[in-house]
N, C-alpha and C. Protein backbone atom coordinates (compact mmCIF):
# COMPACT_ATOMS: atom_id res chain seq x y z
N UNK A 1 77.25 113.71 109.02
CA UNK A 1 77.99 113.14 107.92
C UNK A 1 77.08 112.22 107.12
N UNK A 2 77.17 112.53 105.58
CA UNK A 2 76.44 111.10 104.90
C UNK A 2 77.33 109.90 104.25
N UNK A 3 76.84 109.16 104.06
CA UNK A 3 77.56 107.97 103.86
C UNK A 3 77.45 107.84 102.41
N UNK A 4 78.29 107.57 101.57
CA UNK A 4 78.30 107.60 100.43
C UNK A 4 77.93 106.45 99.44
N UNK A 5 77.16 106.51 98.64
CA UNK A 5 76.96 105.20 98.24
C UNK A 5 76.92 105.25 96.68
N UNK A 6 77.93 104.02 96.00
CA UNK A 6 78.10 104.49 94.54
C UNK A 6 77.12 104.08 93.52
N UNK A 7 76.42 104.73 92.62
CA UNK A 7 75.20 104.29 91.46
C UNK A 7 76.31 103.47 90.71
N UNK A 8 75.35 102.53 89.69
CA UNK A 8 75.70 102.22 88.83
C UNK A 8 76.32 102.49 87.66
N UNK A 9 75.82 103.64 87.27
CA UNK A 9 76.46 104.59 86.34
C UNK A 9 78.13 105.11 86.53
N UNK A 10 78.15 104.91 88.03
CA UNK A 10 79.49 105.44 88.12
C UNK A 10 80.67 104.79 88.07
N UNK A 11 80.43 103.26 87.74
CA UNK A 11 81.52 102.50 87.99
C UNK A 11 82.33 102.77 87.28
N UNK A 12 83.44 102.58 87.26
CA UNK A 12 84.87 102.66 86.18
C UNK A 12 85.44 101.37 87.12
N UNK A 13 86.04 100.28 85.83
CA UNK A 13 86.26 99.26 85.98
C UNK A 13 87.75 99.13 85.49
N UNK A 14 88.83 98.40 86.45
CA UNK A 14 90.07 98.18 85.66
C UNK A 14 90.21 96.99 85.23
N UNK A 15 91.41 96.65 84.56
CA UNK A 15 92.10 95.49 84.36
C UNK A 15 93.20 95.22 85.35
N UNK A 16 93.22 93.89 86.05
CA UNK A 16 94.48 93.92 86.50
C UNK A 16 95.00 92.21 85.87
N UNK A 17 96.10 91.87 86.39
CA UNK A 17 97.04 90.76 85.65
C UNK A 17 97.99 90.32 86.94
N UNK A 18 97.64 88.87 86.81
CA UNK A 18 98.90 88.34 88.15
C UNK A 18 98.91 86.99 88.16
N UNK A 19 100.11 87.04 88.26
CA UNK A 19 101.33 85.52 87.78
C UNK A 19 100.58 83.97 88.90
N UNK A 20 99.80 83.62 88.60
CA UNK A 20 99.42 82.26 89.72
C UNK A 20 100.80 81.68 90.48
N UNK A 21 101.89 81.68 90.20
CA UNK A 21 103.34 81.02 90.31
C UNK A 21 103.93 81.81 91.61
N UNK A 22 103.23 83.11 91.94
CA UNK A 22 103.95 83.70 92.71
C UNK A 22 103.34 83.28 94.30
N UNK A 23 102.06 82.70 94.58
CA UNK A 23 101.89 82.87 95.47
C UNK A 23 101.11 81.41 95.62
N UNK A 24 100.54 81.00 97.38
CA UNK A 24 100.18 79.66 97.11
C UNK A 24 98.31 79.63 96.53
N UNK A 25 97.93 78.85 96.63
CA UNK A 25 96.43 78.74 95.82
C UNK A 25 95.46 79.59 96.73
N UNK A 26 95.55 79.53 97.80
CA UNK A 26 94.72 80.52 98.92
C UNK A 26 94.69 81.52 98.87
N UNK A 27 95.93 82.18 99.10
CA UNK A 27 96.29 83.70 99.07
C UNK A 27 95.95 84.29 97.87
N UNK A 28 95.98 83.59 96.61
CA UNK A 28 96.18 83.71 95.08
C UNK A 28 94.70 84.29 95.55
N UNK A 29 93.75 83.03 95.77
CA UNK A 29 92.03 83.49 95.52
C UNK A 29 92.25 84.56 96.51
N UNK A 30 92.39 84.77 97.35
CA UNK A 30 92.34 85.94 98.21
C UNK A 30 92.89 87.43 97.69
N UNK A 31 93.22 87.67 97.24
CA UNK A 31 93.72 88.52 96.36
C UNK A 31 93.43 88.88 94.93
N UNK A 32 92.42 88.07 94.54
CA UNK A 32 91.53 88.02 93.28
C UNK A 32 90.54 88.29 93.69
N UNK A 33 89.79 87.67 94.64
CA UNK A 33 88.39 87.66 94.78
C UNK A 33 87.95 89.15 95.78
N UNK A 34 89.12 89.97 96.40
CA UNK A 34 89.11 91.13 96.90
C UNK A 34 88.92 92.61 95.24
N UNK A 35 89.88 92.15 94.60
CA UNK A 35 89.99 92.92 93.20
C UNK A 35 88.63 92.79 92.33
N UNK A 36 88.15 91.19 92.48
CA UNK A 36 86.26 90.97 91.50
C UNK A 36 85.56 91.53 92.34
N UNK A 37 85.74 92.15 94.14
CA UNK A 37 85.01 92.66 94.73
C UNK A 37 84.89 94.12 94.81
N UNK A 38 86.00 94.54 94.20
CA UNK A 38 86.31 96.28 94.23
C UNK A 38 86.32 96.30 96.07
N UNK A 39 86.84 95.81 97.03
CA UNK A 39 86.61 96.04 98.28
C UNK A 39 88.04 96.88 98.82
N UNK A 40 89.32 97.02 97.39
CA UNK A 40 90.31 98.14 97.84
C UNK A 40 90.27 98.94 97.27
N UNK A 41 88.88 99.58 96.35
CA UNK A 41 88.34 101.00 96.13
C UNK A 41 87.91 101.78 97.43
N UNK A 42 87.72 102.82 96.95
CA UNK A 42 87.43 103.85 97.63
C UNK A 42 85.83 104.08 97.89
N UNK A 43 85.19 103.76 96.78
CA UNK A 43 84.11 103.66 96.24
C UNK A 43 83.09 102.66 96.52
N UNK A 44 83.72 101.57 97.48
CA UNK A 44 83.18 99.95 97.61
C UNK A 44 81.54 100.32 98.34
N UNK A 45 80.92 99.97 97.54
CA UNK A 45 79.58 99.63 98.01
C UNK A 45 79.36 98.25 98.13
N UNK A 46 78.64 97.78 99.36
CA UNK A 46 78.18 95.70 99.25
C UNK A 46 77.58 96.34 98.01
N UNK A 47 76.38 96.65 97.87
CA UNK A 47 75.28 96.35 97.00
C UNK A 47 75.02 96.35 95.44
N UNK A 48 76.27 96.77 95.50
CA UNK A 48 76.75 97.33 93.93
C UNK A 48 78.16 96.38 93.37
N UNK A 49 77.75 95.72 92.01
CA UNK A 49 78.70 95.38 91.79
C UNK A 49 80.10 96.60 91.10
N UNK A 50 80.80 96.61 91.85
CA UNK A 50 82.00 97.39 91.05
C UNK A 50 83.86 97.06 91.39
N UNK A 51 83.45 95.48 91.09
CA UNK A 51 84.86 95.33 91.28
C UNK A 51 85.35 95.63 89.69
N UNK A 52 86.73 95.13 89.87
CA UNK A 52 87.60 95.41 88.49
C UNK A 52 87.64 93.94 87.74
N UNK A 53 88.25 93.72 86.46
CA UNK A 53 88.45 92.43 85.59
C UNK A 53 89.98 91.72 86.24
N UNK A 54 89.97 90.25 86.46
CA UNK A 54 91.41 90.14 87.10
C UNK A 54 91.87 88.90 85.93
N UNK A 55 92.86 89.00 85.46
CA UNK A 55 93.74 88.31 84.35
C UNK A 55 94.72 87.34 85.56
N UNK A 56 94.55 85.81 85.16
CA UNK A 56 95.48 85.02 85.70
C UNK A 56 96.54 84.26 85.09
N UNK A 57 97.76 84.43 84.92
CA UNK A 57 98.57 83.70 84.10
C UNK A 57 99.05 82.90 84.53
N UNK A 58 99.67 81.91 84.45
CA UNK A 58 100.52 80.38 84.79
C UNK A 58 99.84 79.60 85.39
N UNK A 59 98.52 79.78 85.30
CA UNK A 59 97.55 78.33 85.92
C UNK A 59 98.50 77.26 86.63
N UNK A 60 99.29 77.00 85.26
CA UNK A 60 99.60 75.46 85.34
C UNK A 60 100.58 75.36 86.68
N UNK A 61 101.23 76.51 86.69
CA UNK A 61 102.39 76.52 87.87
C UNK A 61 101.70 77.06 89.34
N UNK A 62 100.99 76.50 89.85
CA UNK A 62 99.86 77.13 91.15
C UNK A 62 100.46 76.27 92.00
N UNK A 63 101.05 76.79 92.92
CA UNK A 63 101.56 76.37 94.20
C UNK A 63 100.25 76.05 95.35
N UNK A 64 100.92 74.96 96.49
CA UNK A 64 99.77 74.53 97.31
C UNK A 64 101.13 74.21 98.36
N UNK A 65 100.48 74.11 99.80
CA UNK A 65 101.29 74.11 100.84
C UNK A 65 101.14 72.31 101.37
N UNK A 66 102.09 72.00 102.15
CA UNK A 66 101.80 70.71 102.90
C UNK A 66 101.34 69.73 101.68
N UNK A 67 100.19 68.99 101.54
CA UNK A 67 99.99 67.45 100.67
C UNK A 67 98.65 67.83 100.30
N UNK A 68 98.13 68.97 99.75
CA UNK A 68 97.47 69.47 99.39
C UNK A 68 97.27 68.86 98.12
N UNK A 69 98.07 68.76 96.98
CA UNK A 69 98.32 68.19 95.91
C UNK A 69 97.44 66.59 95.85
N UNK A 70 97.66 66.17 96.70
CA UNK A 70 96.99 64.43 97.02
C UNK A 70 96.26 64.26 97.60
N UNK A 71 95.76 65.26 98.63
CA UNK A 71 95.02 64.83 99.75
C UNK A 71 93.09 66.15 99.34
N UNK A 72 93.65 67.17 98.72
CA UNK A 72 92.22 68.04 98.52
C UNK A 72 92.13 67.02 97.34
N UNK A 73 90.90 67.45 97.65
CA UNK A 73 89.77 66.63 96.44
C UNK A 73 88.36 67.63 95.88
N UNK A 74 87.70 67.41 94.73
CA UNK A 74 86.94 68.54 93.94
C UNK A 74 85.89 67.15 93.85
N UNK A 75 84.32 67.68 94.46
CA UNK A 75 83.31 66.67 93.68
C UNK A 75 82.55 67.64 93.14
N UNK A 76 81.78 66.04 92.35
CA UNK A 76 80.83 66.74 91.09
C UNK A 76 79.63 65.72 91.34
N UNK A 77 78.66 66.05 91.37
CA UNK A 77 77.73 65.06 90.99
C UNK A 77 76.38 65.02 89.65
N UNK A 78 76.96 63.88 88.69
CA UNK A 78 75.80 64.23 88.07
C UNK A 78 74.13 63.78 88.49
N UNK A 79 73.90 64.13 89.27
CA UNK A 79 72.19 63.84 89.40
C UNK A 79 71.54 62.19 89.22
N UNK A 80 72.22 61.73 88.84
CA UNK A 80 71.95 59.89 88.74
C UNK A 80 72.75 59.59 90.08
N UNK A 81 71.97 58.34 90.80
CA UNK A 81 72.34 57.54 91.70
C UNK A 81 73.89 56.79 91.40
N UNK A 82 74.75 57.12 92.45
CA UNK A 82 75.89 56.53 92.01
C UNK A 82 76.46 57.64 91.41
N UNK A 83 76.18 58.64 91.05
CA UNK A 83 77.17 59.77 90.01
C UNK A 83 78.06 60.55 90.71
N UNK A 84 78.51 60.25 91.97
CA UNK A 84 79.41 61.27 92.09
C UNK A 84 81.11 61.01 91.87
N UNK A 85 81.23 62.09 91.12
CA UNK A 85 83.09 62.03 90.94
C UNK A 85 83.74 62.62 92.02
N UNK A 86 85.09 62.33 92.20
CA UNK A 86 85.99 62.97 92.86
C UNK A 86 87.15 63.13 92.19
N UNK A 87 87.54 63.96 92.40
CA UNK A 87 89.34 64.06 91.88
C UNK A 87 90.22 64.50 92.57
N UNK A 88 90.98 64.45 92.54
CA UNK A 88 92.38 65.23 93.40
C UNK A 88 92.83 66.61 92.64
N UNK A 89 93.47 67.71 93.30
CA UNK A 89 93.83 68.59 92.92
C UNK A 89 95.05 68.65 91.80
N UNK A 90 95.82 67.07 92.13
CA UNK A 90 97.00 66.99 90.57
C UNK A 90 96.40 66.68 89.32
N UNK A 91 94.99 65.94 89.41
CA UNK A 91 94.50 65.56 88.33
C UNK A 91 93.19 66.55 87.47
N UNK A 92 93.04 67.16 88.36
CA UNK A 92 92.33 68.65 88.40
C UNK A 92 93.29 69.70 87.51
N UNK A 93 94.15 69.98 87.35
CA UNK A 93 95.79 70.51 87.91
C UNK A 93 96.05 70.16 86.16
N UNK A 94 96.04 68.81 86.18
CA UNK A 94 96.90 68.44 84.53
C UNK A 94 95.19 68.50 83.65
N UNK A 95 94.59 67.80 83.93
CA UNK A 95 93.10 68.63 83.26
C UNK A 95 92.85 69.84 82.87
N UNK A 96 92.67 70.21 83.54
CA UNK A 96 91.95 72.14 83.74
C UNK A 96 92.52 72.74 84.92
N UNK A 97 94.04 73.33 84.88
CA UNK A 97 94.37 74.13 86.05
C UNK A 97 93.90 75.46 85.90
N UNK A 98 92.43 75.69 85.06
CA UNK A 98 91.60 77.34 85.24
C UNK A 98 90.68 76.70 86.25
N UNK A 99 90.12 75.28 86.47
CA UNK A 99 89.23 74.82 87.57
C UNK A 99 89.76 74.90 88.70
N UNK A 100 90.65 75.00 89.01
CA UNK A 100 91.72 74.56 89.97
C UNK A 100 91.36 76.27 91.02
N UNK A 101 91.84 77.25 89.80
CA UNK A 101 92.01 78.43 90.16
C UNK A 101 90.51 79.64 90.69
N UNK A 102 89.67 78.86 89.67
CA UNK A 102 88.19 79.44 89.58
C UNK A 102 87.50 78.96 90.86
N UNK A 103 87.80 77.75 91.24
CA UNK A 103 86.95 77.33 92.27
C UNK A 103 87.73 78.01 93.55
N UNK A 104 88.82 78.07 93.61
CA UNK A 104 89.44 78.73 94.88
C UNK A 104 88.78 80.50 94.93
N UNK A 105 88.62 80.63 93.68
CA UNK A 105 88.18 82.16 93.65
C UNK A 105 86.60 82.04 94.62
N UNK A 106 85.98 81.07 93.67
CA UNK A 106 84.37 80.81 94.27
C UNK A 106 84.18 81.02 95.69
N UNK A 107 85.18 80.02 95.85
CA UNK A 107 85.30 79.65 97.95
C UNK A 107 85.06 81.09 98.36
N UNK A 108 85.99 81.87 97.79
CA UNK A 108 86.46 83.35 98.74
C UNK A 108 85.23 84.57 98.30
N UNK A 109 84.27 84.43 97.68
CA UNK A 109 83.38 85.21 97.29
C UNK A 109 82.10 85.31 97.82
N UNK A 110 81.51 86.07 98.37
CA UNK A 110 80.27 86.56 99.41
C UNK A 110 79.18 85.10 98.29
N UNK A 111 78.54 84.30 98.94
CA UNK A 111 77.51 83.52 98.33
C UNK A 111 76.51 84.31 98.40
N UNK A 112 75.46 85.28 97.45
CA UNK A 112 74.95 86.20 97.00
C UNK A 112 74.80 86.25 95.45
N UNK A 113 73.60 87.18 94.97
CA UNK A 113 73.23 87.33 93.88
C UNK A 113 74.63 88.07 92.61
N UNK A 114 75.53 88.59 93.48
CA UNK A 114 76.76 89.06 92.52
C UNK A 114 77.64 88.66 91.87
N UNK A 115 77.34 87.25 93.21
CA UNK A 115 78.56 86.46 92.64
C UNK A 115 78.86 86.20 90.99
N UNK A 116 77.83 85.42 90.55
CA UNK A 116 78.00 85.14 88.81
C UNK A 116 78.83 85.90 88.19
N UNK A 117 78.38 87.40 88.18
CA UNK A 117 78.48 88.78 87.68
C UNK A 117 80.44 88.62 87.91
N UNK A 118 80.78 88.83 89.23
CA UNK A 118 82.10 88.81 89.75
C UNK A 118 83.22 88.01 88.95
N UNK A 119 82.66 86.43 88.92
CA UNK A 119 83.42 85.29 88.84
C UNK A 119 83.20 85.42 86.81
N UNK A 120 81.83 86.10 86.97
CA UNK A 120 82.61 86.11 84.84
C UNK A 120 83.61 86.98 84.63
N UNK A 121 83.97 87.98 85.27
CA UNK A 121 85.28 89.27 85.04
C UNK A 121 86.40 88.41 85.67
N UNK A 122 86.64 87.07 85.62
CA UNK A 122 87.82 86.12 86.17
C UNK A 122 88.24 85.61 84.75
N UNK A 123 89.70 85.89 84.06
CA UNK A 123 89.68 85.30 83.13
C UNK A 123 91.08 84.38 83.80
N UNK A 124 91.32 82.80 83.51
CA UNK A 124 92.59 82.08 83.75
C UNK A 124 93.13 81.78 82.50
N UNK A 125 94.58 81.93 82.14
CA UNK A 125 95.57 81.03 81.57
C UNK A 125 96.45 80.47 82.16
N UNK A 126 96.34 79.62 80.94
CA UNK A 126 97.72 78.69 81.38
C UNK A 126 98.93 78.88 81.82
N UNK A 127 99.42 79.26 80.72
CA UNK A 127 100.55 80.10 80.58
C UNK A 127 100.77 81.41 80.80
N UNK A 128 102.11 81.94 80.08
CA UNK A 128 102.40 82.95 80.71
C UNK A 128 101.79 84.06 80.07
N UNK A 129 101.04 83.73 78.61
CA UNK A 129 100.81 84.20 77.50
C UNK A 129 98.87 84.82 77.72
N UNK A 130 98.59 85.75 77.55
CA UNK A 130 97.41 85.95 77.57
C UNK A 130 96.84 86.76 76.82
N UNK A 131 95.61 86.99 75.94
CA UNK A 131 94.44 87.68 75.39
C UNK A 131 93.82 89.45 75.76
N UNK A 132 94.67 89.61 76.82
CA UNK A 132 93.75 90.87 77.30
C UNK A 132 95.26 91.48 77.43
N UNK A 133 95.91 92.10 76.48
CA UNK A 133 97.34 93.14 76.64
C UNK A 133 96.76 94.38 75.77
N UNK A 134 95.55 94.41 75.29
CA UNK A 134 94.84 95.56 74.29
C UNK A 134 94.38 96.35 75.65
N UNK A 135 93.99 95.67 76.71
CA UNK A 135 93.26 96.31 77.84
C UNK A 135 94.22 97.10 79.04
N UNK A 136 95.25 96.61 78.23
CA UNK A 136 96.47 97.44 79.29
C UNK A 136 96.45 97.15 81.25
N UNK A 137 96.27 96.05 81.72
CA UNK A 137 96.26 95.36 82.47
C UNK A 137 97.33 95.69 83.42
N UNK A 138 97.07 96.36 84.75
CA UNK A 138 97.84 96.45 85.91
C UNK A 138 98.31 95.42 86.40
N UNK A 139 99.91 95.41 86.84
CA UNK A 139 100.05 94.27 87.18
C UNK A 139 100.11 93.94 89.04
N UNK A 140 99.39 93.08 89.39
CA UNK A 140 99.28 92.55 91.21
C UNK A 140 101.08 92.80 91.69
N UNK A 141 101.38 92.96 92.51
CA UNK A 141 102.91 92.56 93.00
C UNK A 141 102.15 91.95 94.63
């Protein structure tokens, strides 16, 4: 038997689309970052990027379990002594709830040269309202 392995040329890439509101922030990235991986194709090669584009709507409404809300925290450091920030996930949340969503994606993604590639086919909104309905976008259940 040979093992099949897919070229570049062959990718065909979808759109898919799914509601942040339905599920909690974990599972959400878990279920995104499987779709930027193409790993429920048929076709899944590691070495090859060929996942699909994943559309996120309702940022703002992203569920979290237990005191998650108060107690996770996001740092940053700018490179000066003394520079590091912290924030909490509510203030993260009313800021930029696409940071909120992008970084949970990050967590769940092989640390490797693909990643970049993966995490740019991540688009988040806010709302329920989104930019990519020309692309005809499958929807997650």
């Amino acid at each position: 038997m040979k093992t099949y392995s897919q070229k570049s040329s062959e990718i065909k890439r979808e759109w898919w689309v799914i509601d942040a509101s339905t599920l909690p922030l974990g599972k959400l990235a878990v279920v995104i970052a499987d779709k930027l991986m193409g790993k429920s194709k048929v076709t899944y090669t590691p070495h090859i990027d060929n996942g699909d584009y994943v559309v996120v709507t309702n940022a703002k409404n992203i569920q979290v379990t237990g005191n998650k809300m108060v107690d996770k925290k996001y740092y940053r450091h700018s490179g000066f002594p003394g520079g590091l920030t912290e924030l909490k996930l509510e203030e993260v949340i009313e800021k930029d709830p696409a940071v909120a969503v992008r970084e949970a994606v990050k967590g769940m993604l092989p640390k490797n040269k693909l990643a970049a590639d993966r995490l740019a086919r991540l688009r988040v909104f806010e709302g329920a309202e989104h930019a990519h309905a020309a692309q005809n976008p499958k929807e997650i259940k």
